[in-house]
Protein backbone atom coordinates (compact mmCIF):
# COMPACT_ATOMS: atom_id res chain seq x y z
CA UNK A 1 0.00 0.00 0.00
CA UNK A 2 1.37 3.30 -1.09
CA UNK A 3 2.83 5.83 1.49
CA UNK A 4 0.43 9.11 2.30
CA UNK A 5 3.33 11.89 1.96
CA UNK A 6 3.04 14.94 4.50
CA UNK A 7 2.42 17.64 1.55
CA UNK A 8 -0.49 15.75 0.33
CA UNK A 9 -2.19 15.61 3.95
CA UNK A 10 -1.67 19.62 4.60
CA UNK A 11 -3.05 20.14 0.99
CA UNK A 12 -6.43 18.52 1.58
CA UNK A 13 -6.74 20.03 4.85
CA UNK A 14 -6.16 23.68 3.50
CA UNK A 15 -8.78 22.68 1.15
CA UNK A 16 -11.22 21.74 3.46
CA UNK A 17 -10.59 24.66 6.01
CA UNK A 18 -11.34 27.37 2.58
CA UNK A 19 -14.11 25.26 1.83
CA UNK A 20 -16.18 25.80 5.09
CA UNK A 21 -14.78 29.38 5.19
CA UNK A 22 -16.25 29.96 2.35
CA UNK A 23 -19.50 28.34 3.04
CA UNK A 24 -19.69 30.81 5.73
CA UNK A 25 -20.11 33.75 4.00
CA UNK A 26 -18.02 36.01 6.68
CA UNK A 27 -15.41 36.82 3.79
CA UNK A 28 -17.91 39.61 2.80
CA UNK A 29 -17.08 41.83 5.70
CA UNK A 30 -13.65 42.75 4.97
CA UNK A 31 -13.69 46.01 3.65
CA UNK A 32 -17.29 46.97 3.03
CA UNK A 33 -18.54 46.31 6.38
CA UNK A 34 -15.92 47.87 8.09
CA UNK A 35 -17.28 51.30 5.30
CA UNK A 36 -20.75 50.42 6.86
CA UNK A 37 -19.84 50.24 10.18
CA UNK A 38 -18.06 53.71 10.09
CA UNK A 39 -20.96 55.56 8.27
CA UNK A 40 -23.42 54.63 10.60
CA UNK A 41 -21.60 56.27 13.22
CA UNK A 42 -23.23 59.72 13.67
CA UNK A 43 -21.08 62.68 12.57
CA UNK A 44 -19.49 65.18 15.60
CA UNK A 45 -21.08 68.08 16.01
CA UNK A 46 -20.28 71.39 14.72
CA UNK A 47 -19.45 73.82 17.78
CA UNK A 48 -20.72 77.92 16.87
CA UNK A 49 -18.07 80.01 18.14
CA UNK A 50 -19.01 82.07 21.24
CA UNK A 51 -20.55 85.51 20.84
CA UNK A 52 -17.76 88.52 21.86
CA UNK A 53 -19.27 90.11 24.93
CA UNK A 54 -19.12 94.07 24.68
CA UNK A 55 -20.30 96.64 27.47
CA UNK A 56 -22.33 99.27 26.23
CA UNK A 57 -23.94 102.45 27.67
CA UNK A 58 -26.78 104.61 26.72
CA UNK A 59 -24.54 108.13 26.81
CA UNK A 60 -26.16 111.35 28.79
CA UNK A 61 -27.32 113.79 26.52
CA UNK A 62 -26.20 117.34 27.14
CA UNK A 63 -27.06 121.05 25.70
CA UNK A 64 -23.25 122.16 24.82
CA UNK A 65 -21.80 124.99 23.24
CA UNK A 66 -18.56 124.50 21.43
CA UNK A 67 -15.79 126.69 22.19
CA UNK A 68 -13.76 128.29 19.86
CA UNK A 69 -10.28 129.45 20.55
CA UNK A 70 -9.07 132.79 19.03
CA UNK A 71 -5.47 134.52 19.60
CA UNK A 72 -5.73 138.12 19.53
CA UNK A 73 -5.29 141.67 20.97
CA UNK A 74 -7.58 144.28 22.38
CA UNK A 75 -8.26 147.25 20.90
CA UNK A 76 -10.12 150.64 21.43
CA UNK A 77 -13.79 150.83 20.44
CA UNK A 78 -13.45 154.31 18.76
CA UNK A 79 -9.68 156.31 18.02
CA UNK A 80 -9.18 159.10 16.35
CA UNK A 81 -6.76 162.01 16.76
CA UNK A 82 -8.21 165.73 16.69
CA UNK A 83 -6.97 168.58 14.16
CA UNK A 84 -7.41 171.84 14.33
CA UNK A 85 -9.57 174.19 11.62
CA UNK A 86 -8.13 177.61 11.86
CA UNK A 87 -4.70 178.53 12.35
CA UNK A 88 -3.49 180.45 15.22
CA UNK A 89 -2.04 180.91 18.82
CA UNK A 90 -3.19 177.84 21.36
CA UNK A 91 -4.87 180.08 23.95
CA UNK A 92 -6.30 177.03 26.13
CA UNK A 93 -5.31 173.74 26.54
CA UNK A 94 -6.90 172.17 29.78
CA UNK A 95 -6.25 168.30 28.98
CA UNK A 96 -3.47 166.49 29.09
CA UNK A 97 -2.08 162.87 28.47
CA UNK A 98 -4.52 160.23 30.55
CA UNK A 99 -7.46 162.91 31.24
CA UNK A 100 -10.89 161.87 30.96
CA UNK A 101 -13.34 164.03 28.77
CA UNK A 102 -16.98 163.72 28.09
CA UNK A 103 -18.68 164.56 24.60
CA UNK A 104 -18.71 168.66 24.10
CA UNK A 105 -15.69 169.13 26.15
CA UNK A 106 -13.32 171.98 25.35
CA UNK A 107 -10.31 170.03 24.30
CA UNK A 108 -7.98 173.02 23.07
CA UNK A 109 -9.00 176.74 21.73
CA UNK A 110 -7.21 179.22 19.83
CA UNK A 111 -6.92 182.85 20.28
CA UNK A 112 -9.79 184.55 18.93
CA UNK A 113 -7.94 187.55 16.98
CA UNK A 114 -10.73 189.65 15.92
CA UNK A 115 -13.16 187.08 15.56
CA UNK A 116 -15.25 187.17 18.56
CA UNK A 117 -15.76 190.95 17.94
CA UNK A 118 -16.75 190.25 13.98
CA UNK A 119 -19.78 187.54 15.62
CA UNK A 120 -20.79 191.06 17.65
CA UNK A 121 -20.54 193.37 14.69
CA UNK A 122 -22.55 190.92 12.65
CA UNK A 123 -25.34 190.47 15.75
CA UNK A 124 -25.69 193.96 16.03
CA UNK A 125 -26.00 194.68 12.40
CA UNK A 126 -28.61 191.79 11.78
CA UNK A 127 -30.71 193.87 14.74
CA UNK A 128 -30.97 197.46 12.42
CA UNK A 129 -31.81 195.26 9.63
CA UNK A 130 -34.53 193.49 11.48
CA UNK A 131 -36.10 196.70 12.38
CA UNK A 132 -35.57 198.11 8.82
CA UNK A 133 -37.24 194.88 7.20
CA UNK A 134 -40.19 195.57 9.92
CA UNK A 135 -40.71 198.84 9.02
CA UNK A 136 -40.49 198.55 5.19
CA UNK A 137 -43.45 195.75 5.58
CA UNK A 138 -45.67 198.56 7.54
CA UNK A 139 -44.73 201.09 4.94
CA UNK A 140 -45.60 198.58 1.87
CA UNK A 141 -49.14 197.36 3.78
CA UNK A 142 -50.43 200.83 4.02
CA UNK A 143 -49.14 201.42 0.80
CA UNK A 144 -46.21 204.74 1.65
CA UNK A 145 -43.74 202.33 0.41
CA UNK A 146 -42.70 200.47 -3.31
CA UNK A 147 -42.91 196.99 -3.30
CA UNK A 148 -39.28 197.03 -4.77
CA UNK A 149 -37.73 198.66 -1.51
CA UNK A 150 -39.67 196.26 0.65
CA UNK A 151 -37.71 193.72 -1.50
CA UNK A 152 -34.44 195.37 -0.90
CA UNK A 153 -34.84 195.53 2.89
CA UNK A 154 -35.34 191.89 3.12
CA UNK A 155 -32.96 190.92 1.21
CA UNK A 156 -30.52 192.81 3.14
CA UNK A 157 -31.68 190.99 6.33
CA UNK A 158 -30.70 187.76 4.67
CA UNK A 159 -27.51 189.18 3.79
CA UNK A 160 -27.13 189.72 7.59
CA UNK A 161 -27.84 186.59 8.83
CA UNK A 162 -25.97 184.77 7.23
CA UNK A 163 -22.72 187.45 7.84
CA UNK A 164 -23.66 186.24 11.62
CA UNK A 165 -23.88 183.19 10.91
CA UNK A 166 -20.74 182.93 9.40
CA UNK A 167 -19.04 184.64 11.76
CA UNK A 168 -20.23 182.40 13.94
CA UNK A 169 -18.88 179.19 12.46
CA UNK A 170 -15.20 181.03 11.78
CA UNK A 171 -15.77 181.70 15.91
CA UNK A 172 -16.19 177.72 16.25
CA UNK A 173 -13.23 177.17 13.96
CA UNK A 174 -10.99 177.77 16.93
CA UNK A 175 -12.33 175.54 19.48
CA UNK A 176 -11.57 171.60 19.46
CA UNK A 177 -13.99 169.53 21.45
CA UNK A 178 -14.82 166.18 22.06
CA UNK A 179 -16.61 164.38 19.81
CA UNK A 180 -17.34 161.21 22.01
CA UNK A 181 -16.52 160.13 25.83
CA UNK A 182 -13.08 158.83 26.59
CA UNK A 183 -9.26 158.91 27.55
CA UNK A 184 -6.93 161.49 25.75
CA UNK A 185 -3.64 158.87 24.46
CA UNK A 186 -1.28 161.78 23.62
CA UNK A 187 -1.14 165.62 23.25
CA UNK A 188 0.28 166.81 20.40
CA UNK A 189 0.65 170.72 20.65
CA UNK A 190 1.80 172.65 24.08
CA UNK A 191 -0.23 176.22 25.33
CA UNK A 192 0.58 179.39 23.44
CA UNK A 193 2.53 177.32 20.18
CA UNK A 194 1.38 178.63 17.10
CA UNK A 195 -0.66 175.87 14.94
CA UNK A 196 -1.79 175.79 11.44
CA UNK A 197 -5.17 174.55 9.93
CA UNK A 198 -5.34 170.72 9.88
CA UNK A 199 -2.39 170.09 12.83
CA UNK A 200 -3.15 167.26 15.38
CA UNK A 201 -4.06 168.46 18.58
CA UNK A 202 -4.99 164.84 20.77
CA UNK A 203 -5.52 161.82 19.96
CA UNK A 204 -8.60 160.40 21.95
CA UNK A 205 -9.51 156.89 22.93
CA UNK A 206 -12.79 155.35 23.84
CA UNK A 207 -12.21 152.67 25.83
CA UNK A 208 -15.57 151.43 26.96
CA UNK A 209 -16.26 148.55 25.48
CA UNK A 210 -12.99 147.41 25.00
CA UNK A 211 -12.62 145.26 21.99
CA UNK A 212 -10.89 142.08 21.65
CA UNK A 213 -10.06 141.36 18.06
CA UNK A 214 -8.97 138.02 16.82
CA UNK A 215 -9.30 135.89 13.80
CA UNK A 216 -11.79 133.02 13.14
CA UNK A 217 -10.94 130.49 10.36
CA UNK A 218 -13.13 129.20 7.63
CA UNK A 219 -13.51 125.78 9.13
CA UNK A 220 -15.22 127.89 12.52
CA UNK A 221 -16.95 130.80 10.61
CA UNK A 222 -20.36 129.18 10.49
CA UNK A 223 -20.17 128.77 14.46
CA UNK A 224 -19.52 132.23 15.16
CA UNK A 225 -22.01 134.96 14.38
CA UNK A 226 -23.01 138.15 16.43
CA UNK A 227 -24.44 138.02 19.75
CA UNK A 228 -22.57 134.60 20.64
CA UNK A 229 -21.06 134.75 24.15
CA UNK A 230 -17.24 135.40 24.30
CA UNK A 231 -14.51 134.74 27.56
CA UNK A 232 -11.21 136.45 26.91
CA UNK A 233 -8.18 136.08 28.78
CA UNK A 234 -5.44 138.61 28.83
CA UNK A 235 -2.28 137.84 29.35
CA UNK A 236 -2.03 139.12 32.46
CA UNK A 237 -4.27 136.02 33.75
CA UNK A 238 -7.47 138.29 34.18
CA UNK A 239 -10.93 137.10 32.86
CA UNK A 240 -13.69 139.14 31.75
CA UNK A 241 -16.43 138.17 29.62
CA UNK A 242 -17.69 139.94 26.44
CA UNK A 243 -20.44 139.54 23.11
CA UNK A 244 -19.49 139.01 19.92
CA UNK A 245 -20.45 142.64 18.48
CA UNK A 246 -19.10 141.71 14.60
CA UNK A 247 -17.37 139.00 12.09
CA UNK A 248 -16.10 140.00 8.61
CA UNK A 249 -17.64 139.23 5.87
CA UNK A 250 -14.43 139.35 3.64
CA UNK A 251 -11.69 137.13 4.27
CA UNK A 252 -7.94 138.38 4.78
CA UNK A 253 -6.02 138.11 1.62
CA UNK A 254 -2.98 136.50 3.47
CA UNK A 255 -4.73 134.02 6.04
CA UNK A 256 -7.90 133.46 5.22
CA UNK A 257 -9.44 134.09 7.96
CA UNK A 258 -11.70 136.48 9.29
CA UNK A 259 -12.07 139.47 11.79
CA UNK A 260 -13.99 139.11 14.76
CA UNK A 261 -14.59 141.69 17.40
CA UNK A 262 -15.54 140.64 20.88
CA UNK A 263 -17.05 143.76 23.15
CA UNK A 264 -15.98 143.55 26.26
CA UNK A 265 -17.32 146.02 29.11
CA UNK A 266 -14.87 148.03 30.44
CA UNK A 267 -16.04 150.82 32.64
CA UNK A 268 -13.44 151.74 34.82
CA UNK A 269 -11.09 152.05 31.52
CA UNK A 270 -8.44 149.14 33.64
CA UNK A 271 -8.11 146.82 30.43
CA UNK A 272 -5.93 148.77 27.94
CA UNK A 273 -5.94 148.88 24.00
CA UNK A 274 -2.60 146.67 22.54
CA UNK A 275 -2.99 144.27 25.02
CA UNK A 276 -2.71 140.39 24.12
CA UNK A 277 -5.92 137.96 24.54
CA UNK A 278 -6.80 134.43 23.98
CA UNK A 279 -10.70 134.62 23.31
CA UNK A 280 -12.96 131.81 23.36
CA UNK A 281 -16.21 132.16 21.93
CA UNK A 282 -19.24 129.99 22.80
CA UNK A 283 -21.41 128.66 19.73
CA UNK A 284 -24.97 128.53 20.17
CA UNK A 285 -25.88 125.48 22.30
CA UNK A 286 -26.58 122.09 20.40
CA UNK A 287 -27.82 118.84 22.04
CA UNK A 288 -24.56 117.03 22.08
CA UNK A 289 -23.54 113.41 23.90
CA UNK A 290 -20.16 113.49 25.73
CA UNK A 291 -17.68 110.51 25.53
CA UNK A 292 -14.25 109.72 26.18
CA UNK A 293 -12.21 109.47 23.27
CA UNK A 294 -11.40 105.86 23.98
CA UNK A 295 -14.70 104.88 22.28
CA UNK A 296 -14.07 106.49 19.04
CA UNK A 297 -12.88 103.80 16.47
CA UNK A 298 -12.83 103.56 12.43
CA UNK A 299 -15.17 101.81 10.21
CA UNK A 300 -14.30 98.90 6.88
CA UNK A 301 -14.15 102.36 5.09
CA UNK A 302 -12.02 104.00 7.41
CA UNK A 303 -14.46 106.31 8.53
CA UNK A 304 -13.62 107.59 12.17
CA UNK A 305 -17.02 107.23 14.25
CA UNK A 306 -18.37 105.09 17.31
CA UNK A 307 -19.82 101.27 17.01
CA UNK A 308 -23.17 100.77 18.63
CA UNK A 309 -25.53 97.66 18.86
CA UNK A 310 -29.43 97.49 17.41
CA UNK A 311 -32.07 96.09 19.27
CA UNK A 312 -30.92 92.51 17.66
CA UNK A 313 -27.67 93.03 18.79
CA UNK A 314 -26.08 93.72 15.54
CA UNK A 315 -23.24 95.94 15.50
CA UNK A 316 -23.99 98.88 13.73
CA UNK A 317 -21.60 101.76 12.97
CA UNK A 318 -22.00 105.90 12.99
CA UNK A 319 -20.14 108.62 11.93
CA UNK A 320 -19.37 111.46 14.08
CA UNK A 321 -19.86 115.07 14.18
CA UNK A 322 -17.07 116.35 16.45
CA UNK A 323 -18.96 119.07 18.72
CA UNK A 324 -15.79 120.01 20.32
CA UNK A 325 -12.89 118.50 21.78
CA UNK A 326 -12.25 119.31 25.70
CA UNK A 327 -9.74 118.45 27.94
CA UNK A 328 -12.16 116.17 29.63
CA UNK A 329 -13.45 114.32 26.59
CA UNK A 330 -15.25 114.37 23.46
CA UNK A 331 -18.20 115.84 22.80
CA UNK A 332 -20.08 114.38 19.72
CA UNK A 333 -23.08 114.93 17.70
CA UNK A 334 -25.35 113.44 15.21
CA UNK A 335 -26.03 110.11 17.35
CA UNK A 336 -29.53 109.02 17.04
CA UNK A 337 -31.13 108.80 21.00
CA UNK A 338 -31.76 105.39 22.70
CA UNK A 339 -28.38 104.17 20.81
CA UNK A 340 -26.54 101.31 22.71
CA UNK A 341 -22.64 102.75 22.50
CA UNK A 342 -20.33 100.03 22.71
CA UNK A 343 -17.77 101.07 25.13
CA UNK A 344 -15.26 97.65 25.75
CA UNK A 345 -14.47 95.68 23.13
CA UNK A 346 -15.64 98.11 19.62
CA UNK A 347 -11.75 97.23 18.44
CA UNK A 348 -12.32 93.62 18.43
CA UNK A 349 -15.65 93.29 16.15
CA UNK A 350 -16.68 94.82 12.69
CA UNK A 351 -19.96 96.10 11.72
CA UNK A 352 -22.62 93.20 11.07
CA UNK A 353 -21.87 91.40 13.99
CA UNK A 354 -23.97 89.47 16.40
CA UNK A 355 -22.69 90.13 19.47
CA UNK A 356 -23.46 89.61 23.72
CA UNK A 357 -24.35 93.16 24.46
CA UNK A 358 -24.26 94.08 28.31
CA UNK A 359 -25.22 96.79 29.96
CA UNK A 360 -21.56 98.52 31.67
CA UNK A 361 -21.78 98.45 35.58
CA UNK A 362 -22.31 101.54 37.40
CA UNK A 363 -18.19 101.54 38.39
CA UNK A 364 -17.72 102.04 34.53
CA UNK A 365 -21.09 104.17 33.81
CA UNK A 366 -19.45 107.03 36.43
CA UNK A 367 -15.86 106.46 35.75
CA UNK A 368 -16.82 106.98 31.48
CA UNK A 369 -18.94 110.21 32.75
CA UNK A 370 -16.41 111.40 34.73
CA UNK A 371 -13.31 111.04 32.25
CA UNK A 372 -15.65 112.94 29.57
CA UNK A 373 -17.45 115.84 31.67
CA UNK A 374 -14.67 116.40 34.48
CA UNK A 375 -17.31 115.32 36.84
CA UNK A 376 -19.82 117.96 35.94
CA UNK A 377 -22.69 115.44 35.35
């Protein structure tokens, strides 16, 4: 009987063992059951990134008038120096540098020389013709006298008054008077030196108002018109307060700008002409809001403004209209009311976004109020 060899025996039993493998049907998992097994796991969730949380504040309102700074001097309210008309001899001069004078107040006179005693020659002569006029007009109504030498008389009484009456005015030629209350600046002429017609005599000052002059710029024009309020402080360090009596209405060729007067009162004639100011004048008052400059931020356009939230808590942005600019803060206009300022956090998020909007605690509500009003709210 022939000999079973080794190789033979492992061959059938290989066969056998892939023949009930086989009949098993398990060979179909490789591969595609392991895909089915995977996709029936359920797929991880998707995690929504947190919302930035932002502190915002519903800013005070406030009525504020913008300042706006001037450099400047004062000057007087009227100037003018005072001639003479006639020539002559001073005969009276009873003011000197720093006097005080009021309207109609003999400032110098000249010697008369004949002309006080022509204004008496010329009175005396209208008198006879007066009385001749008088009684050629009873001579002409009851008829002893020509209508012609009625016509001559009267004529010769106009002739006479107005030889009076310019005698007169050659008397008044003589005499310099004030023509409006204030300070004589300098005296020109000494008693007894002769003058001629036209030579200055005083110049006078009116000092009350004082004016303090400076220049407003184009940018500032439309915020300053007459009446506005006005501080001005000299450089000495006093303040006095004035009303903006004037602005040009023609720029200066060489800045641009435009002259402003400021009326100060100045009764007691302390604040000199030449002196120089700093003068802030107050705009008329416009509802403003009042923030620290911290909040102020740029938009995707650049645009400098605030960010603000809507009622869905969408970041919204506005543009500014810059009030004025204190030392305390910022003082904005143009902000719809009820609008949620964003206060923390308006660097980190763009307009559009959904954001966690809360309300800033009271610590920052007074600390923001205080940083932009100096504590005057």
């Amino acid at each position: 009987m022939p000999k079973i060899k080794f190789h033979q025996v492992a061959a059938v039993v290989v066969l056998v063992a892939t023949a009930a493998w086989v009949a098993t049907g398990e060979f179909s998992s490789v591969g595609s059951a392991a895909n089915e097994s995977e996709a029936a796991k359920p797929a991880p969730e998707v995690q929504e990134a947190p919302l930035r949380t932002v502190a915002v504040i519903d800013p005070p309102r406030i009525e504020h008038s913008r300042a706006i700074r001037l450099s400047g001097t004062t000057e007087a309210d009227k100037r003018t120096v005072l001639t003479t008309r006639a020539g002559g001899l001073i005969e009276e001069l009873p003011v000197k540098r720093g006097s005080t004078v009021k309207a109609g107040d003999l400032i110098a006179k000249l010697q008369a020389e004949g002309k006080e005693a022509a204004v008496d020659t010329a009175r005396q002569l209208l008198l006879q013709r007066e009385a001749e006029a008088e009684a050629a007009r009873r001579l002409a109504e009851s008829g002893s006298l020509p209508k012609l030498q009625l016509d001559n008389a009267l004529s010769a009484l106009a002739a006479a008054r107005s030889q009076l009456e310019a005698a007169i005015a050659d008397l008044e030629r003589i005499v310099v008077r004030a023509p409006f209350d204030g300070v004589i600046d300098a005296v020109n002429v000494e008693q007894g030196s002769p003058v001629q017609a036209g030579a200055q005599v005083v110049t006078l000052l009116s000092l009350n108002p004082i004016l303090a002059i400076g220049e407003v710029n184009e940018r500032d024009l439309g915020h300053v018109e007459p009446g506005n309020k006005a501080n001005v402080r000299l450089v000495s360090g006093r303040e006095v307060e004035g009303t903006v009596r004037y602005v040009s209405y023609a720029a200066s060729a060489a800045t641009r700008t435009y002259r402003t007067e400021v009326a100060v009162p100045n009764d007691d004639r302390s604040i000199p002409a030449g002196m120089t100011a700093e003068i802030t004048v107050n705009a008329a008052p416009v509802e403003a809001t009042v923030l620290p400059r911290s909040v102020l931020t740029l938009s995707n356009d650049g645009d400098i403004g605030i960010r603000a939230v809507n009622d869905e808590n969408v970041v919204v942005f506005y543009p500014i209209d810059i009030v004025d600019d204190t030392p305390n803060g910022i003082v904005l206009g143009g902000i719809p009311k009820g609008v949620r300022i964003i206060v923390a956090g308006q660097q980190l998020i763009s307009e559009g976004d959904t954001v966690n909007a809360v309300q800033a605690d009271e610590d920052m509500i007074r600390k923001l109020i205080s940083e932009a009003t100096g504590g005057t709210l």
